[in-house]
PDB file of N, CA and C in Angstrom:
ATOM      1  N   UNK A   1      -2.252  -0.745 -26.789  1.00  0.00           N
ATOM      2  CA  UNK A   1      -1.733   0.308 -25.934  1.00  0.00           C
ATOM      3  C   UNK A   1      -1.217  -0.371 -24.652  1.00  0.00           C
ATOM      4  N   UNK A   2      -0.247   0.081 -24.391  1.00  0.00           N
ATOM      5  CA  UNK A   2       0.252  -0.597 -22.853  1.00  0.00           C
ATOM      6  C   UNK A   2      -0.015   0.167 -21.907  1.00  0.00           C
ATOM      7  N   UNK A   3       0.280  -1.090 -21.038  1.00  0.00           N
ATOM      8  CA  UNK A   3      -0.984  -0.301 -19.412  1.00  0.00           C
ATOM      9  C   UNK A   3      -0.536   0.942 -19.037  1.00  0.00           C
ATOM     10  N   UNK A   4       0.858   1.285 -19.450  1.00  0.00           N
ATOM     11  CA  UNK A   4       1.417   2.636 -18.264  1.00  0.00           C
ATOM     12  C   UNK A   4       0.676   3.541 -19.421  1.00  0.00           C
ATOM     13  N   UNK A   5       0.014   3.469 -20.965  1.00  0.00           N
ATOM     14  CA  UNK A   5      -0.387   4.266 -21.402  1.00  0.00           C
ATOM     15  C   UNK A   5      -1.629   4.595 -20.975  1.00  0.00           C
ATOM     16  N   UNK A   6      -2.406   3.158 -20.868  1.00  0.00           N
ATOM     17  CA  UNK A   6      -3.563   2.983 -20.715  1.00  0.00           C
ATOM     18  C   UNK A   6      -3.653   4.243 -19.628  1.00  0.00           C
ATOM     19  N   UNK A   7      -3.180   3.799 -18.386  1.00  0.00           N
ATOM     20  CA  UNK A   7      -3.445   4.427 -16.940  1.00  0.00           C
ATOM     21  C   UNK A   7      -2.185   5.875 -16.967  1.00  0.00           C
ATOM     22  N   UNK A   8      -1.629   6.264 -17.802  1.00  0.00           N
ATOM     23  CA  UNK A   8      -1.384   7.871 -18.005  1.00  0.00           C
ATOM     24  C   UNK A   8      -2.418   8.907 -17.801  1.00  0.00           C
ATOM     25  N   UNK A   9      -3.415   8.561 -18.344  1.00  0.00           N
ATOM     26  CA  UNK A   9      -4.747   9.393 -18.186  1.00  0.00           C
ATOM     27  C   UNK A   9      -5.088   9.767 -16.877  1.00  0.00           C
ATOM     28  N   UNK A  10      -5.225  10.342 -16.045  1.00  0.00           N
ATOM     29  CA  UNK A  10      -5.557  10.789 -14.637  1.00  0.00           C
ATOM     30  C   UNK A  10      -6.983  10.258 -14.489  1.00  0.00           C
ATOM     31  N   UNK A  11      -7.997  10.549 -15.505  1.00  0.00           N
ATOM     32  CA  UNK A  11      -9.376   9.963 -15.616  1.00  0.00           C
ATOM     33  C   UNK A  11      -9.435   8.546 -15.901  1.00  0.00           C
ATOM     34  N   UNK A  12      -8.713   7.661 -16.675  1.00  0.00           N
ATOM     35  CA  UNK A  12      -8.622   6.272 -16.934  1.00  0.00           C
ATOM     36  C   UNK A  12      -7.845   5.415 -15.805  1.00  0.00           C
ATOM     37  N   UNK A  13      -7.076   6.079 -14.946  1.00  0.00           N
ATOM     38  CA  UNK A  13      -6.325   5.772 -13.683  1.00  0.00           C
ATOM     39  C   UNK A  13      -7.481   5.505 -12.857  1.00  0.00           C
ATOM     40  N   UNK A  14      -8.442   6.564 -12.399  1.00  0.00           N
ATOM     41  CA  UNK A  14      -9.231   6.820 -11.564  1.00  0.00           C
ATOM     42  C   UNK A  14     -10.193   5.663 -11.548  1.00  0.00           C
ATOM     43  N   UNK A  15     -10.714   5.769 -12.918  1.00  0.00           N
ATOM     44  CA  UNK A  15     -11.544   4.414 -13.414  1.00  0.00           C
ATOM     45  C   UNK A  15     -11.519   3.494 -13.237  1.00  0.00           C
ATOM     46  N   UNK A  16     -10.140   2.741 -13.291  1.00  0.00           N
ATOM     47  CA  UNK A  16      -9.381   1.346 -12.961  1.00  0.00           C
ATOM     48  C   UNK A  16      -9.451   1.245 -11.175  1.00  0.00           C
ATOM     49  N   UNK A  17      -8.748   1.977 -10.931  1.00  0.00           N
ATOM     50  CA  UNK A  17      -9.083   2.675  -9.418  1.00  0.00           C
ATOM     51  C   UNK A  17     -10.234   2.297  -8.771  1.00  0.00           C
ATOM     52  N   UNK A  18     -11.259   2.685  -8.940  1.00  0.00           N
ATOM     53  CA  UNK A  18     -12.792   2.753  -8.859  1.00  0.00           C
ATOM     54  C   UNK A  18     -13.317   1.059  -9.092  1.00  0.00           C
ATOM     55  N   UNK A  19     -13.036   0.437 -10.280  1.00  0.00           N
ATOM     56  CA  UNK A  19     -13.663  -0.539 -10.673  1.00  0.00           C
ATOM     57  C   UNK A  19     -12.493  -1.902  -9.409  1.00  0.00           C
ATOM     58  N   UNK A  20     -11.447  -1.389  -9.263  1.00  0.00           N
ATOM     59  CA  UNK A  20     -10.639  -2.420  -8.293  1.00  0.00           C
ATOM     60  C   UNK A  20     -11.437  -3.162  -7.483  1.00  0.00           C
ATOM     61  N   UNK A  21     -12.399  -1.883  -7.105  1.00  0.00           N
ATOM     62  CA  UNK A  21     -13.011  -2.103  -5.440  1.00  0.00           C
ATOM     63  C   UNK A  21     -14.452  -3.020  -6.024  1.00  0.00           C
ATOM     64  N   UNK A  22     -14.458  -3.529  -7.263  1.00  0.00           N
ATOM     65  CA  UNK A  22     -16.038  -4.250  -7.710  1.00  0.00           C
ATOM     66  C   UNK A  22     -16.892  -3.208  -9.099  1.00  0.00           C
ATOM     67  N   UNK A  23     -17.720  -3.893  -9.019  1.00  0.00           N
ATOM     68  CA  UNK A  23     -18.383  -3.252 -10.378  1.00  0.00           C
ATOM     69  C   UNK A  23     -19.111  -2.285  -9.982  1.00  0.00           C
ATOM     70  N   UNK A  24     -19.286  -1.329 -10.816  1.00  0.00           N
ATOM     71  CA  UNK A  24     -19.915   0.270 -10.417  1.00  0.00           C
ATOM     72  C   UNK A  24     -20.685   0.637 -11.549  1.00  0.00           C
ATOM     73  N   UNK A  25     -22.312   1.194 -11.848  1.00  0.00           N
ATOM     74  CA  UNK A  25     -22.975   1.321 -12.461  1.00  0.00           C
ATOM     75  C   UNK A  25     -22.227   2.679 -13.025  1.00  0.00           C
ATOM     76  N   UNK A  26     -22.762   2.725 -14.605  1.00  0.00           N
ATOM     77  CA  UNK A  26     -22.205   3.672 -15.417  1.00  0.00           C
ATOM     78  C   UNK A  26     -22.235   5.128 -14.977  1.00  0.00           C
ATOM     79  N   UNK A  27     -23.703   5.477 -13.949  1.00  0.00           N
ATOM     80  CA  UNK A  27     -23.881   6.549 -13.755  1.00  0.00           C
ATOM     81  C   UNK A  27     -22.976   7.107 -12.002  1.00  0.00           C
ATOM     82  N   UNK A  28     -22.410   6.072 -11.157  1.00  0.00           N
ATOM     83  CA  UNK A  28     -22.028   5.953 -10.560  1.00  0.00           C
ATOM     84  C   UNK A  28     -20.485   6.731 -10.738  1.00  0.00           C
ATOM     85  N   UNK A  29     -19.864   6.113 -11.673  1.00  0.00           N
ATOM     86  CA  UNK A  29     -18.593   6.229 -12.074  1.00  0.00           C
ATOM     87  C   UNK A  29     -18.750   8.038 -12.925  1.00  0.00           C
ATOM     88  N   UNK A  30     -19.486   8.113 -13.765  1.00  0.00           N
ATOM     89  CA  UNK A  30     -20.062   9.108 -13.798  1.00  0.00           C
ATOM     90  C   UNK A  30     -20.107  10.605 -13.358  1.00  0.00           C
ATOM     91  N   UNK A  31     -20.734  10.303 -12.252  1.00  0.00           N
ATOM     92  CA  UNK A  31     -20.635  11.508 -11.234  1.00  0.00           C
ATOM     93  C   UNK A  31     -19.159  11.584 -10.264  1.00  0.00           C
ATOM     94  N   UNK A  32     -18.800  10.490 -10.136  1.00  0.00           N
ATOM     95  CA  UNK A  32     -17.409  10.619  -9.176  1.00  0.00           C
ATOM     96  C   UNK A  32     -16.304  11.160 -10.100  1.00  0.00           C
ATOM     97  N   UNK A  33     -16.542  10.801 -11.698  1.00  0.00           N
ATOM     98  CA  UNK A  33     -15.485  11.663 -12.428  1.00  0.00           C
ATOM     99  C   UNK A  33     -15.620  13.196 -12.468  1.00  0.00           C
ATOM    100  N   UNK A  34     -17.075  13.087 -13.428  1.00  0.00           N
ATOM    101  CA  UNK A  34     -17.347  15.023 -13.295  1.00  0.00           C
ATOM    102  C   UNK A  34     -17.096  15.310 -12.138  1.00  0.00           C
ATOM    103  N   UNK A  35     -17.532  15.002 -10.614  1.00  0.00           N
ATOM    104  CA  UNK A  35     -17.114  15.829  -9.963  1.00  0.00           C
ATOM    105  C   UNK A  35     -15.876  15.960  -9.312  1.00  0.00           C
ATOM    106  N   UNK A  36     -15.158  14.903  -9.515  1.00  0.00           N
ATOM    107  CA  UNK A  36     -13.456  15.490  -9.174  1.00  0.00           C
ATOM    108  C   UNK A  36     -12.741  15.877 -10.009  1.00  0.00           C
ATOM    109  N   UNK A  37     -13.146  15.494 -11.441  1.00  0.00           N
ATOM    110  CA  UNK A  37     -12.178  15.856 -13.035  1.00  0.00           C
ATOM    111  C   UNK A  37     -12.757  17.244 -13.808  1.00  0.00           C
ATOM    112  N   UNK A  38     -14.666  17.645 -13.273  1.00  0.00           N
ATOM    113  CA  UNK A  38     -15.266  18.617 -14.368  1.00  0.00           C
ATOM    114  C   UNK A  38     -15.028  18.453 -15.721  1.00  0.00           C
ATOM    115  N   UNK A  39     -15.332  17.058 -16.026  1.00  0.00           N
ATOM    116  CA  UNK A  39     -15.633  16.474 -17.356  1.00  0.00           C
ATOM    117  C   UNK A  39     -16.778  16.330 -17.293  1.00  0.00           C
ATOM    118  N   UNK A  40     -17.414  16.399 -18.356  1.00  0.00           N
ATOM    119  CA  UNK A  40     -18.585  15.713 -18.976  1.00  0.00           C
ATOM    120  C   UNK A  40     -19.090  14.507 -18.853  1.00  0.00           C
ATOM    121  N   UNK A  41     -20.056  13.869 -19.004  1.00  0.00           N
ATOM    122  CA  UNK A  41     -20.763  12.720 -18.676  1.00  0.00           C
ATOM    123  C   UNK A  41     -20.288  11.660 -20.346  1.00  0.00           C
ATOM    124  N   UNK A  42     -20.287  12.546 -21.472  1.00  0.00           N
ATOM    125  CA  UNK A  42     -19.701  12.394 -22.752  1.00  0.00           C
ATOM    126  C   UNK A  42     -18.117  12.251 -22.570  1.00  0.00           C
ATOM    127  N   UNK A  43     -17.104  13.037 -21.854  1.00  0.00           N
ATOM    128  CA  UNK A  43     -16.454  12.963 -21.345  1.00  0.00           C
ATOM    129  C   UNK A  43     -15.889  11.583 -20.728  1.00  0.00           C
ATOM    130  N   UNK A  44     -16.701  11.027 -19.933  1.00  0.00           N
ATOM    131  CA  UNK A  44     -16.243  10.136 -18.712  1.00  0.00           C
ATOM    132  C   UNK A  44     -16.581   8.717 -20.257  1.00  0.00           C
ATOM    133  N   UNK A  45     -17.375   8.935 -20.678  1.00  0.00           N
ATOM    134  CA  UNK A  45     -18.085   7.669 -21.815  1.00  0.00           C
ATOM    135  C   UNK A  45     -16.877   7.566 -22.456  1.00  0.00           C
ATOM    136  N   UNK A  46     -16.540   8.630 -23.192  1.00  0.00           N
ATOM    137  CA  UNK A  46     -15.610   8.554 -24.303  1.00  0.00           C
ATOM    138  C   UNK A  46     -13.647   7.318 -23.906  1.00  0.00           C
ATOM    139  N   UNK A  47     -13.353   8.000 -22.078  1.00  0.00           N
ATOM    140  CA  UNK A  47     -12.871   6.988 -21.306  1.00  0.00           C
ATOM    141  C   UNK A  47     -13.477   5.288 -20.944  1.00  0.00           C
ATOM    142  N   UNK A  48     -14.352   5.791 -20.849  1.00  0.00           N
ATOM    143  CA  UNK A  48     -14.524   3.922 -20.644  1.00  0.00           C
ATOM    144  C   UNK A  48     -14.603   3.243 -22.087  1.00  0.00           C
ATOM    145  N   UNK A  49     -14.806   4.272 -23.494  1.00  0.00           N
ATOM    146  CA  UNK A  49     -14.736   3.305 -24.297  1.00  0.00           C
ATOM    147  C   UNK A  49     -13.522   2.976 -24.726  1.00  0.00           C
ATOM    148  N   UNK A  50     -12.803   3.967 -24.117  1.00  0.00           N
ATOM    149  CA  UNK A  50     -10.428   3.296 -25.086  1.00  0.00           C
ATOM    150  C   UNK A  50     -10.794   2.029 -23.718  1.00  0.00           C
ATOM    151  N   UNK A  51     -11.356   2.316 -22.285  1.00  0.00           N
ATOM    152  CA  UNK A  51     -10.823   1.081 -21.255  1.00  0.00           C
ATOM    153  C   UNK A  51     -11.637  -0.211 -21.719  1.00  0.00           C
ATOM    154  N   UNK A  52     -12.506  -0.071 -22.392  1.00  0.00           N
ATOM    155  CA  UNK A  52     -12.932  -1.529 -23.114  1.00  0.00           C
ATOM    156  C   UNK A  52     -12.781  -1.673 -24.427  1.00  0.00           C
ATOM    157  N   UNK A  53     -12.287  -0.827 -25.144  1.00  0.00           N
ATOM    158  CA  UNK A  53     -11.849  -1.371 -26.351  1.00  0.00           C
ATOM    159  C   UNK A  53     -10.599  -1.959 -25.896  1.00  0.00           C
ATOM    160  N   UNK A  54      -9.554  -1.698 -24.802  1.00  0.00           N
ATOM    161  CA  UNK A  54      -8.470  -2.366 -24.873  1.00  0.00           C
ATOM    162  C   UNK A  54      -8.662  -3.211 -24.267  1.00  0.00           C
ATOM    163  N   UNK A  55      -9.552  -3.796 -24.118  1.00  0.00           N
ATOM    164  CA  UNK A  55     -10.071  -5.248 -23.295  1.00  0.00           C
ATOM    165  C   UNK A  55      -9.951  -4.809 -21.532  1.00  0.00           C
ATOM    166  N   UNK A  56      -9.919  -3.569 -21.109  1.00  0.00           N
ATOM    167  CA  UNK A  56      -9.386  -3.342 -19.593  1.00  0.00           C
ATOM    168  C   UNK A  56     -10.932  -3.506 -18.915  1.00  0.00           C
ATOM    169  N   UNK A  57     -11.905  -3.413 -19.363  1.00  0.00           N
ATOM    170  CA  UNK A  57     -13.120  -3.176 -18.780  1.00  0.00           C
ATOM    171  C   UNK A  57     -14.135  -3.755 -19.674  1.00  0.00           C
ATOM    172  N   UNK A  58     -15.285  -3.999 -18.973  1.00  0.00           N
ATOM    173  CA  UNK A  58     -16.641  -4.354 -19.813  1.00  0.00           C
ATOM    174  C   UNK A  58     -17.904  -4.174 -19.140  1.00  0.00           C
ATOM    175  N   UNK A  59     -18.717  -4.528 -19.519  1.00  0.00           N
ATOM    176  CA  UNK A  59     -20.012  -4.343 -18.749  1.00  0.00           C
ATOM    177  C   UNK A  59     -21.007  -5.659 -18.978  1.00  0.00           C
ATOM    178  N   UNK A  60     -22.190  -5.125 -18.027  1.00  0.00           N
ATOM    179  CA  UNK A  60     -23.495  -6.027 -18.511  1.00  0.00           C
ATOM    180  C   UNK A  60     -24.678  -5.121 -18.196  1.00  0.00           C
ATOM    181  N   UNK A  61     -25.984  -5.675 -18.463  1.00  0.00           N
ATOM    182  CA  UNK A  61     -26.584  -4.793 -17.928  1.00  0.00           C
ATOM    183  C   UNK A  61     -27.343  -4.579 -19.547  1.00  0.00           C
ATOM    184  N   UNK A  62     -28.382  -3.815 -19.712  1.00  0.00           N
ATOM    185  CA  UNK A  62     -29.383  -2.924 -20.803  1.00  0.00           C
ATOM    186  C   UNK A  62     -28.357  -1.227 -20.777  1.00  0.00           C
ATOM    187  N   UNK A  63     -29.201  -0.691 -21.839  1.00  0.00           N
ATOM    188  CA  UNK A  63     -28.860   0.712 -22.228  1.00  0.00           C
ATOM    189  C   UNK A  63     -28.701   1.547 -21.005  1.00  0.00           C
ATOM    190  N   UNK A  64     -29.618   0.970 -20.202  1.00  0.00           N
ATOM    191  CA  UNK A  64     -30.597   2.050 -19.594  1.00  0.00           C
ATOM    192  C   UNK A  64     -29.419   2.079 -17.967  1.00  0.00           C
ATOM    193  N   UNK A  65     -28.958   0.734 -17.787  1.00  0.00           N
ATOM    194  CA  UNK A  65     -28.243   1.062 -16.381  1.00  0.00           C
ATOM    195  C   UNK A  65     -26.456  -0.268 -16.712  1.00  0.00           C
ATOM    196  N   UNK A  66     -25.949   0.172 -17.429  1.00  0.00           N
ATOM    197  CA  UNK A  66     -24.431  -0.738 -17.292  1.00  0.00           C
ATOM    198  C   UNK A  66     -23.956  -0.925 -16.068  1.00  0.00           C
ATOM    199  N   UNK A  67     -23.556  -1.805 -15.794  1.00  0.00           N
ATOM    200  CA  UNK A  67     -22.582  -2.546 -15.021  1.00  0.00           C
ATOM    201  C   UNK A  67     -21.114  -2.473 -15.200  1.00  0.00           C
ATOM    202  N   UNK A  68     -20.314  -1.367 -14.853  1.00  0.00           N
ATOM    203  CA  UNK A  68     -18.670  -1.743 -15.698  1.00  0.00           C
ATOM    204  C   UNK A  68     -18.047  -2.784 -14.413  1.00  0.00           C
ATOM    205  N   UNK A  69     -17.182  -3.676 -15.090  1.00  0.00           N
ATOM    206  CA  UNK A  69     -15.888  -4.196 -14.037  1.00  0.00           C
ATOM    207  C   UNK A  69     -14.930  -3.992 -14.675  1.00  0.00           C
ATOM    208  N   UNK A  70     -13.559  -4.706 -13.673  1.00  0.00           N
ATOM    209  CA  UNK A  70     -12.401  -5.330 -14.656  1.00  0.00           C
ATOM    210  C   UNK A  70     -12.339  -6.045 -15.325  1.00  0.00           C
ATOM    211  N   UNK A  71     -11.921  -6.556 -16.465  1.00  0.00           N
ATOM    212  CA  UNK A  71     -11.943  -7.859 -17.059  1.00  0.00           C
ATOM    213  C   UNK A  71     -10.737  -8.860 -16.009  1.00  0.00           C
ATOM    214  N   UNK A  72     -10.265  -9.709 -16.349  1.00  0.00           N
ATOM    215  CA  UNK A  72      -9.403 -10.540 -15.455  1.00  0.00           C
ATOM    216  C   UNK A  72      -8.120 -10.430 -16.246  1.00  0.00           C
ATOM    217  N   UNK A  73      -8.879  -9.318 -17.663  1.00  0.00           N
ATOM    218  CA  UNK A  73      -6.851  -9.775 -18.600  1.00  0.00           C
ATOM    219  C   UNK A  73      -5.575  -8.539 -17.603  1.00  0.00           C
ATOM    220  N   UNK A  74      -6.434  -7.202 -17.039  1.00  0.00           N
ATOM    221  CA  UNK A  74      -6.241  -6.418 -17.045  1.00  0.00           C
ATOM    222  C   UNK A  74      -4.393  -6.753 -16.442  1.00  0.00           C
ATOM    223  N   UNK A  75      -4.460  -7.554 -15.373  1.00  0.00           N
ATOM    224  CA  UNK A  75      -3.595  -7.925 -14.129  1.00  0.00           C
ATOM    225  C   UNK A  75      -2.304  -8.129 -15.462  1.00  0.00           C
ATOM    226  N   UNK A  76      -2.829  -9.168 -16.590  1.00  0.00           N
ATOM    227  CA  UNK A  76      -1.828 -10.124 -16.659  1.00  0.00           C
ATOM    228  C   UNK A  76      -1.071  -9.054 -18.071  1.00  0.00           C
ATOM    229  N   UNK A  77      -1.899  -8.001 -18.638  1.00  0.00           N
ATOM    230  CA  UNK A  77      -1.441  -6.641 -19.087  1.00  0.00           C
ATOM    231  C   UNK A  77      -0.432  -5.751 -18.481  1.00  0.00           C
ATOM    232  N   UNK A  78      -1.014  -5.876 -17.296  1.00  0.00           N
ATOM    233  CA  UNK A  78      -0.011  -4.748 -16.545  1.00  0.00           C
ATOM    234  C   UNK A  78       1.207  -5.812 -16.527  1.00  0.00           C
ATOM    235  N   UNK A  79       1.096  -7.086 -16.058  1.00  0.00           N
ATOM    236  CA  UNK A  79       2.380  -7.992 -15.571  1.00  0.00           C
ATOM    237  C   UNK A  79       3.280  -7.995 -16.750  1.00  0.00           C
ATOM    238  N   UNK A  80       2.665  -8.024 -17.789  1.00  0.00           N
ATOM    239  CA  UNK A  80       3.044  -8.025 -19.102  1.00  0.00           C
ATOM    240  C   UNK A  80       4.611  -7.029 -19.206  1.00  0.00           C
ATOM    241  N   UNK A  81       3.813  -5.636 -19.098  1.00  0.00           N
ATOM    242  CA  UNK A  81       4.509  -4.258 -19.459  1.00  0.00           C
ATOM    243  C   UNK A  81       5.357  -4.126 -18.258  1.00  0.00           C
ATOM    244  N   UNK A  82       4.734  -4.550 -16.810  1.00  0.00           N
ATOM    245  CA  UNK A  82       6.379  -4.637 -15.989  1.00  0.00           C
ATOM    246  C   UNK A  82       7.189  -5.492 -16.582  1.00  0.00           C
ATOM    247  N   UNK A  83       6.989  -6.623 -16.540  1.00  0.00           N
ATOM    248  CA  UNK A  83       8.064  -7.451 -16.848  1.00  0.00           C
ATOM    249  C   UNK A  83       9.288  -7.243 -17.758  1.00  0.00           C
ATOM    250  N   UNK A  84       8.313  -6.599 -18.897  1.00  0.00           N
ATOM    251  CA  UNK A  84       9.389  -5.924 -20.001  1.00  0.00           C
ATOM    252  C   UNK A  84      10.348  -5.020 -19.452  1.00  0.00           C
ATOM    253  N   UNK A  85      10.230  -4.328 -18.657  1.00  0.00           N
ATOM    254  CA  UNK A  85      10.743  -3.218 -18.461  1.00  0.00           C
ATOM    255  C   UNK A  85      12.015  -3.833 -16.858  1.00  0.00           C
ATOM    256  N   UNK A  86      11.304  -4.818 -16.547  1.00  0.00           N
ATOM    257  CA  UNK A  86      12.146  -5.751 -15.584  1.00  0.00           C
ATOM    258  C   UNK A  86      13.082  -5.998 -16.391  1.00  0.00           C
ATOM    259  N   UNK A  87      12.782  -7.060 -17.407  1.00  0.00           N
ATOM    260  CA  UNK A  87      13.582  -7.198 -18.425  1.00  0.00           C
ATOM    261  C   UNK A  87      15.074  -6.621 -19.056  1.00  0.00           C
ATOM    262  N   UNK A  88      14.585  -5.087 -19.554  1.00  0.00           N
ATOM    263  CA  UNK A  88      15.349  -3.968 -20.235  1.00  0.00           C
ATOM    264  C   UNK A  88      16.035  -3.606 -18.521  1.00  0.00           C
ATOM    265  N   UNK A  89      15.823  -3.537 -17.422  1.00  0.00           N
ATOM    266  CA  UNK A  89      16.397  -3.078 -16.395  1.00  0.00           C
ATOM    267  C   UNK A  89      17.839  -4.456 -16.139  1.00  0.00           C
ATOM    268  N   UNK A  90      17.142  -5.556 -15.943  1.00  0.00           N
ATOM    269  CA  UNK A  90      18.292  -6.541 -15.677  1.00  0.00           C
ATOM    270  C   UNK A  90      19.791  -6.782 -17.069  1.00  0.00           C
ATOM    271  N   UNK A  91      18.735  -6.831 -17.982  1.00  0.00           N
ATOM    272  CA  UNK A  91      19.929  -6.192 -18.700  1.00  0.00           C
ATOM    273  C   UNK A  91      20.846  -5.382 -18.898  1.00  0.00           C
ATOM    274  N   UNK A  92      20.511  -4.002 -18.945  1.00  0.00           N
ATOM    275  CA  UNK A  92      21.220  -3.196 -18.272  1.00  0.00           C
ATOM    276  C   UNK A  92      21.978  -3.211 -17.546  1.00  0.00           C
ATOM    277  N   UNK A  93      21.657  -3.828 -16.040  1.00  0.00           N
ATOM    278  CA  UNK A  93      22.398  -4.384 -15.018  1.00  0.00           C
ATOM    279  C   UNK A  93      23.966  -5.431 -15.514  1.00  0.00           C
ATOM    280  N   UNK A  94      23.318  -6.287 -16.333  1.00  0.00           N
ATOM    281  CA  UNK A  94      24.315  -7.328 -16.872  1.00  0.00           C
ATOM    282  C   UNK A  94      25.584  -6.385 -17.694  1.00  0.00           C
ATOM    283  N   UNK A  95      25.110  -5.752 -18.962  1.00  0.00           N
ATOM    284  CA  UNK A  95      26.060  -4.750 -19.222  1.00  0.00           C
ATOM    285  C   UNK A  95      26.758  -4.261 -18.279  1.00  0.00           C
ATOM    286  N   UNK A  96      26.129  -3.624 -17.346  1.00  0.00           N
ATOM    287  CA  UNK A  96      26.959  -2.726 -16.366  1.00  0.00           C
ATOM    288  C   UNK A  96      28.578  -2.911 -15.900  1.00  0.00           C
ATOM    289  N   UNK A  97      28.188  -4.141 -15.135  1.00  0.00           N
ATOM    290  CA  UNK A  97      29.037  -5.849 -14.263  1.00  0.00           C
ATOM    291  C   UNK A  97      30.055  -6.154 -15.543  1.00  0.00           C
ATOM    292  N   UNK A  98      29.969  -5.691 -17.036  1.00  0.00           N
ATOM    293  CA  UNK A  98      30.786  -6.817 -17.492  1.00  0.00           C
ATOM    294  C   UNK A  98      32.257  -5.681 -17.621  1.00  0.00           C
TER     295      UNK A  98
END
């Protein structure tokens, strides 16, 4: 999934958002979603698992208290999907000019 999909989500935006500023315990992230989104706690889980299945996030930690961060790929994902689109833009450009 590419990042502008990834971060389409208003709740998976927020997340990324949140984790920028350092790592934030599961229940942390948690409550700052339900209470600005009124999702579920199942809800907010079901988001962090597409943000670490796509490698955007991970944790450490036991059952009982996770740790989420960023991973370090996240940056070079997003650089990824601009670039492309840098890409398809300069081209464009070149067509334009000829």
């Amino acid at each position: 999934m590419n990042a502008f999909k990834v971060l389409s989500h208003p709740i998976r935006f927020r997340i990324v958002e949140i984790l920028a500023s350092g790592e934030h315990r599961s229940g942390t992230l948690s409550d700052a979603i339900t209470g600005n989104y009124g999702v579920s706690r199942a809800g907010v889980s079901k988001h962090l698992a597409i943000l670490r299945n796509e490698g955007w996030i991970d944790y450490h930690g036991d059952a009982s208290s996770r740790w989420y961060f960023l991973t370090s790929e996240v940056w070079s994902k997003i650089d990824v999907d601009v670039s492309w689109l840098k890409y398809l833009w300069e081209r464009r450009s070149n067509y334009i000019g000829e």
